[in-house]
N, C-alpha and C. Protein backbone atom coordinates (compact mmCIF):
# COMPACT_ATOMS: atom_id res chain seq x y z
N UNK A 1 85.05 -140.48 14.21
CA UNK A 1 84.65 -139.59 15.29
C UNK A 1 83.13 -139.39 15.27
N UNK A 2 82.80 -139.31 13.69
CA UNK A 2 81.11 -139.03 13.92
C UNK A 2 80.70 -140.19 14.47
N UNK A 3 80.48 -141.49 14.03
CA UNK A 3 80.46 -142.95 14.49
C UNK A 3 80.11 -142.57 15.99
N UNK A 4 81.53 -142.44 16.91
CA UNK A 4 81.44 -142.09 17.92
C UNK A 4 80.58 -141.60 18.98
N UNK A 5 80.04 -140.69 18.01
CA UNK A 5 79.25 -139.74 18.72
C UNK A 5 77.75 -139.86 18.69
N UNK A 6 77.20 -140.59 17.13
CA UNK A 6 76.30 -141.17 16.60
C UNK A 6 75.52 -142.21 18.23
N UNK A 7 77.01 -143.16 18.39
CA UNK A 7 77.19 -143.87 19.21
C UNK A 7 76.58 -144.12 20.39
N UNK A 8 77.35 -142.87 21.19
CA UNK A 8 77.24 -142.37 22.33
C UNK A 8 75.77 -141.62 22.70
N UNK A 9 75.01 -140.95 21.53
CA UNK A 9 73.80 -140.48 20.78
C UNK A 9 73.06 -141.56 21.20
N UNK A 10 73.00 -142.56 20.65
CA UNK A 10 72.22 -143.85 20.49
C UNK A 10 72.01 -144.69 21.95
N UNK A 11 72.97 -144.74 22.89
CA UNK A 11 73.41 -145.06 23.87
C UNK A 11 72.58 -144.42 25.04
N UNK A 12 73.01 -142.84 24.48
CA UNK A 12 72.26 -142.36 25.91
C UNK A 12 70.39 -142.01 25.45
N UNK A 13 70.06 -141.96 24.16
CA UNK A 13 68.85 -142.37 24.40
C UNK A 13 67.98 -143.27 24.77
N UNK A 14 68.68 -144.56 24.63
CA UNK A 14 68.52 -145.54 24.51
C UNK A 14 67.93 -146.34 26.36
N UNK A 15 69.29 -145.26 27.01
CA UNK A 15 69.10 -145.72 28.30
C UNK A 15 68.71 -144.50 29.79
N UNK A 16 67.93 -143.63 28.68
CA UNK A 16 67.29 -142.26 29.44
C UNK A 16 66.52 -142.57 30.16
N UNK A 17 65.64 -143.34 30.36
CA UNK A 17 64.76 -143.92 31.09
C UNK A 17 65.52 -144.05 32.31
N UNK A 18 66.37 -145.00 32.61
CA UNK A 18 67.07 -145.86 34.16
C UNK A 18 67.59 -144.58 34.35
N UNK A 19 68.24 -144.05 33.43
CA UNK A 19 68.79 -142.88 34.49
C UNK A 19 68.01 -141.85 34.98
N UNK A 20 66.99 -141.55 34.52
CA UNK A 20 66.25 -140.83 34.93
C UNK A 20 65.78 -141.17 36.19
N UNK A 21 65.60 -142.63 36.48
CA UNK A 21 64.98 -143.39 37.44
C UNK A 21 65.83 -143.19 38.68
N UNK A 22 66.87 -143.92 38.20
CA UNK A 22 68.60 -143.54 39.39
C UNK A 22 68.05 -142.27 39.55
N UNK A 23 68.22 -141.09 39.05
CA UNK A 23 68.52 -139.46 39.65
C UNK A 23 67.02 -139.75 39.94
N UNK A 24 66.67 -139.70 39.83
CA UNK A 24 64.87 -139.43 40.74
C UNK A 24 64.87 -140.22 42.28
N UNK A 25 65.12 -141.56 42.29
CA UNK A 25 65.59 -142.21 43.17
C UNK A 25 66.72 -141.34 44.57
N UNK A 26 67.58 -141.35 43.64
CA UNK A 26 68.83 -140.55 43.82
C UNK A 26 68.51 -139.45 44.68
N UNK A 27 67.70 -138.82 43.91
CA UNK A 27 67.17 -137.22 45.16
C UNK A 27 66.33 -137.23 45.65
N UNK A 28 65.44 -137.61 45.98
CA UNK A 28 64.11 -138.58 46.83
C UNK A 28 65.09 -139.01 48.27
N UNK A 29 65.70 -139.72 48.13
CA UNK A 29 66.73 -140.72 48.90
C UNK A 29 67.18 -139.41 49.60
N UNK A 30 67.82 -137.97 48.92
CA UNK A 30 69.10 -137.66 49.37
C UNK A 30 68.18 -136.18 50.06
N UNK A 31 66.78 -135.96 49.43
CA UNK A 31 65.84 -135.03 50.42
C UNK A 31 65.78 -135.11 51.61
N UNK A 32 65.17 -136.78 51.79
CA UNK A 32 64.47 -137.15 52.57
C UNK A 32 65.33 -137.66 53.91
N UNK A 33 66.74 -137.82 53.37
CA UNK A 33 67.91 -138.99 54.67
C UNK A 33 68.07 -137.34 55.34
N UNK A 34 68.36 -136.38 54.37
CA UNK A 34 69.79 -134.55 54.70
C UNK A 34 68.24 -134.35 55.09
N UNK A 35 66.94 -134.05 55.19
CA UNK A 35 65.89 -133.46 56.13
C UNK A 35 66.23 -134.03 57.46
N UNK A 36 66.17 -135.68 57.30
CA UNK A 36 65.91 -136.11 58.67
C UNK A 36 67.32 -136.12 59.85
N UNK A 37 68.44 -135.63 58.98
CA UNK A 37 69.66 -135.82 59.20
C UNK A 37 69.84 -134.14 60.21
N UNK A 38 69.19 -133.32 58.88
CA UNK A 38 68.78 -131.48 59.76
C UNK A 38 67.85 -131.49 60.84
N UNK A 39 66.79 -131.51 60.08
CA UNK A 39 65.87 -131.54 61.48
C UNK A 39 65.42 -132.08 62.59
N UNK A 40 65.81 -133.21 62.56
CA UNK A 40 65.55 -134.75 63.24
C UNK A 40 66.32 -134.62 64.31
N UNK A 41 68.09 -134.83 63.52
CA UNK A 41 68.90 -135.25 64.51
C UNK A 41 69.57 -133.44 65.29
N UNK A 42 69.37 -132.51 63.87
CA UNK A 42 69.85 -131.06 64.24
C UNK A 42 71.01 -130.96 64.32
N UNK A 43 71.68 -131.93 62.92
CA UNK A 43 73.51 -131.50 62.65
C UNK A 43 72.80 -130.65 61.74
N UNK A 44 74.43 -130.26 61.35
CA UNK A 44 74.42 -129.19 59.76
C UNK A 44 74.39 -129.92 58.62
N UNK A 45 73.78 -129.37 57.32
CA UNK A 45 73.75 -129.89 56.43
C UNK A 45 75.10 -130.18 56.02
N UNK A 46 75.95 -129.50 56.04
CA UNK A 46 76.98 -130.43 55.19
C UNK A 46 77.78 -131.48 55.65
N UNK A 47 77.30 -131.55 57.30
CA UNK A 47 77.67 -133.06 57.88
C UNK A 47 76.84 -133.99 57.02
N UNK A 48 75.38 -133.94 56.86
CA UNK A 48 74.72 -135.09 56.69
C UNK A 48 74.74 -135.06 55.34
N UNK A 49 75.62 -134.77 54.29
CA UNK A 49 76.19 -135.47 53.62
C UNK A 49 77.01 -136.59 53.47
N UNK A 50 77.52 -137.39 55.07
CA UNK A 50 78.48 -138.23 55.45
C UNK A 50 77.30 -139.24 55.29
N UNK A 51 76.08 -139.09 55.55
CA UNK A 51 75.38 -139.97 55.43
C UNK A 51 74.54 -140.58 53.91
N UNK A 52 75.22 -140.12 53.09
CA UNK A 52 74.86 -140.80 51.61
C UNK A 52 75.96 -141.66 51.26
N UNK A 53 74.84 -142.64 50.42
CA UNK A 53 75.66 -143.79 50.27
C UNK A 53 76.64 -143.54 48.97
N UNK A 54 77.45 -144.47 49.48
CA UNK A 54 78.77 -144.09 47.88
C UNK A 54 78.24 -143.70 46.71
N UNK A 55 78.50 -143.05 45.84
CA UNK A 55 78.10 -143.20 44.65
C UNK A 55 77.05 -141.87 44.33
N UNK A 56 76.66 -141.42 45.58
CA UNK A 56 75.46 -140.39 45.37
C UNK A 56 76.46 -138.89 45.29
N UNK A 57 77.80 -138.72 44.71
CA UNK A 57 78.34 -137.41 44.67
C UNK A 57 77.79 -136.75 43.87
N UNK A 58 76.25 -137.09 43.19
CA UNK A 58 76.08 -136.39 42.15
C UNK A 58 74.43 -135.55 42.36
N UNK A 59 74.17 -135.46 43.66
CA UNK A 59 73.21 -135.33 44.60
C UNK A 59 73.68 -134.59 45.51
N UNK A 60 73.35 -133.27 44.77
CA UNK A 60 73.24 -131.85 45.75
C UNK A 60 72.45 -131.54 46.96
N UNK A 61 72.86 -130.55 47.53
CA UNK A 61 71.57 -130.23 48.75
C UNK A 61 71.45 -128.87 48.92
N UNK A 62 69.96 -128.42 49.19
CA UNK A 62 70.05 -126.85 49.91
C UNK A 62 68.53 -127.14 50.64
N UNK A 63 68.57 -126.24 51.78
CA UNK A 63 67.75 -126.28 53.07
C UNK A 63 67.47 -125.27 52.87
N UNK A 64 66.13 -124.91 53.67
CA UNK A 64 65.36 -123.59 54.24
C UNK A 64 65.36 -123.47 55.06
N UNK A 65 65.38 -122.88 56.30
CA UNK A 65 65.62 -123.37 57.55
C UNK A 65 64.16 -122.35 58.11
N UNK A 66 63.84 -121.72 57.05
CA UNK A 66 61.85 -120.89 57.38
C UNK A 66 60.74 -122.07 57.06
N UNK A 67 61.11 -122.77 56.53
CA UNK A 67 60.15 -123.86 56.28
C UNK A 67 60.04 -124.92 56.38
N UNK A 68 61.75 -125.53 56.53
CA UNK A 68 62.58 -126.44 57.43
C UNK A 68 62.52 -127.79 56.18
N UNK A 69 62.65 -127.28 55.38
CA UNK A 69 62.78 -128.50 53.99
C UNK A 69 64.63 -128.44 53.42
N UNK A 70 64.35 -129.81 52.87
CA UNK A 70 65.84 -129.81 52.22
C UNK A 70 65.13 -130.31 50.56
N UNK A 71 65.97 -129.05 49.66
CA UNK A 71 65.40 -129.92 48.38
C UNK A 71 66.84 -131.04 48.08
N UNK A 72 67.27 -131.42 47.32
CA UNK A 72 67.96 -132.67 46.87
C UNK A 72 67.89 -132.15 45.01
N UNK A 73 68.64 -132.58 44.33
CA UNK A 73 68.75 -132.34 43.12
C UNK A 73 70.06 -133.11 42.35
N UNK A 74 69.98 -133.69 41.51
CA UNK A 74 70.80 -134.06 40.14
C UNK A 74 71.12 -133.30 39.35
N UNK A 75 71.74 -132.62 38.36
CA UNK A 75 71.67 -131.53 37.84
C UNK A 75 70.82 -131.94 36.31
N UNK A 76 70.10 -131.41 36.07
CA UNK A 76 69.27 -131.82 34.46
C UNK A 76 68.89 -132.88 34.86
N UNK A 77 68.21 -133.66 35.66
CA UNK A 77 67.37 -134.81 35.59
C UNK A 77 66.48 -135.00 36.65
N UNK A 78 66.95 -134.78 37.85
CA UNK A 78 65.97 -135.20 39.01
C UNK A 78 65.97 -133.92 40.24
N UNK A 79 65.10 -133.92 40.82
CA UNK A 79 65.19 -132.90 41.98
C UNK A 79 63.90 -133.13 43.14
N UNK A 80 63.90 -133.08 44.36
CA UNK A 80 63.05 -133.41 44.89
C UNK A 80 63.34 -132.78 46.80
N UNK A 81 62.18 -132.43 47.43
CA UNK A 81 62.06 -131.84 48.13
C UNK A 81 61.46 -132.44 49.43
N UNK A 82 62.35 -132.58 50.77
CA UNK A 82 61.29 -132.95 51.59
C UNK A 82 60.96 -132.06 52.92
N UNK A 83 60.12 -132.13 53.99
CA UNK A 83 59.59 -131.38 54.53
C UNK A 83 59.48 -131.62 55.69
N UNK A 84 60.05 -131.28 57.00
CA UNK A 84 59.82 -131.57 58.12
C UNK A 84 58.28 -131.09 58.76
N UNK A 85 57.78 -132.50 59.08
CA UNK A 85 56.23 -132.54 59.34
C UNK A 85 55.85 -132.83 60.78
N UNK A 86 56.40 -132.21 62.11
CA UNK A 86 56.03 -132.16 63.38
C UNK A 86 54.91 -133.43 63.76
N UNK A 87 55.88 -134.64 64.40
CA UNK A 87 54.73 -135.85 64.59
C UNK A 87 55.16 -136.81 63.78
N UNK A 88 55.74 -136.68 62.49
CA UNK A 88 55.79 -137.65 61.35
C UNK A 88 57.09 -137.81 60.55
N UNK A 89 57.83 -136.85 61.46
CA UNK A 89 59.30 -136.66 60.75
C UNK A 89 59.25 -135.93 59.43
N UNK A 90 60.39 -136.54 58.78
CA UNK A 90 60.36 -135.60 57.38
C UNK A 90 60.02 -136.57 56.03
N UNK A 91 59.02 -135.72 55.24
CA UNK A 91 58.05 -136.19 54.24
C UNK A 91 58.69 -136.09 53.09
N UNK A 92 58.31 -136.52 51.54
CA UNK A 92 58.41 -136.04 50.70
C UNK A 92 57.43 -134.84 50.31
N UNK A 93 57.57 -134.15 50.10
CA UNK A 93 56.50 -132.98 49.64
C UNK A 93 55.68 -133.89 48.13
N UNK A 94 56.12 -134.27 47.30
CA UNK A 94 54.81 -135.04 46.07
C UNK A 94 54.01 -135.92 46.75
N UNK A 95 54.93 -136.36 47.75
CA UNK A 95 53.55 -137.84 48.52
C UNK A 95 52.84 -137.28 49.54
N UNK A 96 52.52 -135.91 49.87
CA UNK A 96 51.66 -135.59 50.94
C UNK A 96 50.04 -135.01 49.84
N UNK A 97 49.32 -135.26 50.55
CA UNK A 97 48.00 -135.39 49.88
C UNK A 97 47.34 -133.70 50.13
């Protein structure tokens, strides 16, 4: 059982990096589609959850609707926020200068 766990220990340090990458990816992707999905098209957020691709059940959402952003989040690894920008659609908030 210790083995096991040693294991599993070894495993997930080993491959912290990609996943980190996936969930960063992951909520970047799932900010930026549920902004343009709210503000853009002006469904509800928990429709434009129909619009993530398989696999992303692990990619939350919550909106502001005073500032008109959706953040996106992984739980313990990634989180990311984007921003409806009048003219330019919806941004990531880290890539605006």
């Amino acid at each position: 059982m210790l083995a096991l766990a040693v294991l599993a220990g070894a495993l997930g340090w080993f491959y912290r990096a990609p996943i980190a990458g996936y969930a960063a990816t992951g909520a970047a992707f799932g900010a930026r589609t549920a902004c343009a999905c709210r503000y853009v098209a002006g469904r509800d957020l928990n429709d434009c959850e129909k619009d993530f691709e398989p696999g992303m059940g692990a990619v939350f959402l919550s909106d502001d609707p005073d500032t008109r952003t959706v953040t996106a989040w992984v739980p313990l690894l990634a989180s990311d926020t984007a921003r409806y920008v009048e003219g330019y659609g919806c941004v990531l908030d880290r890539w605006e200068g």
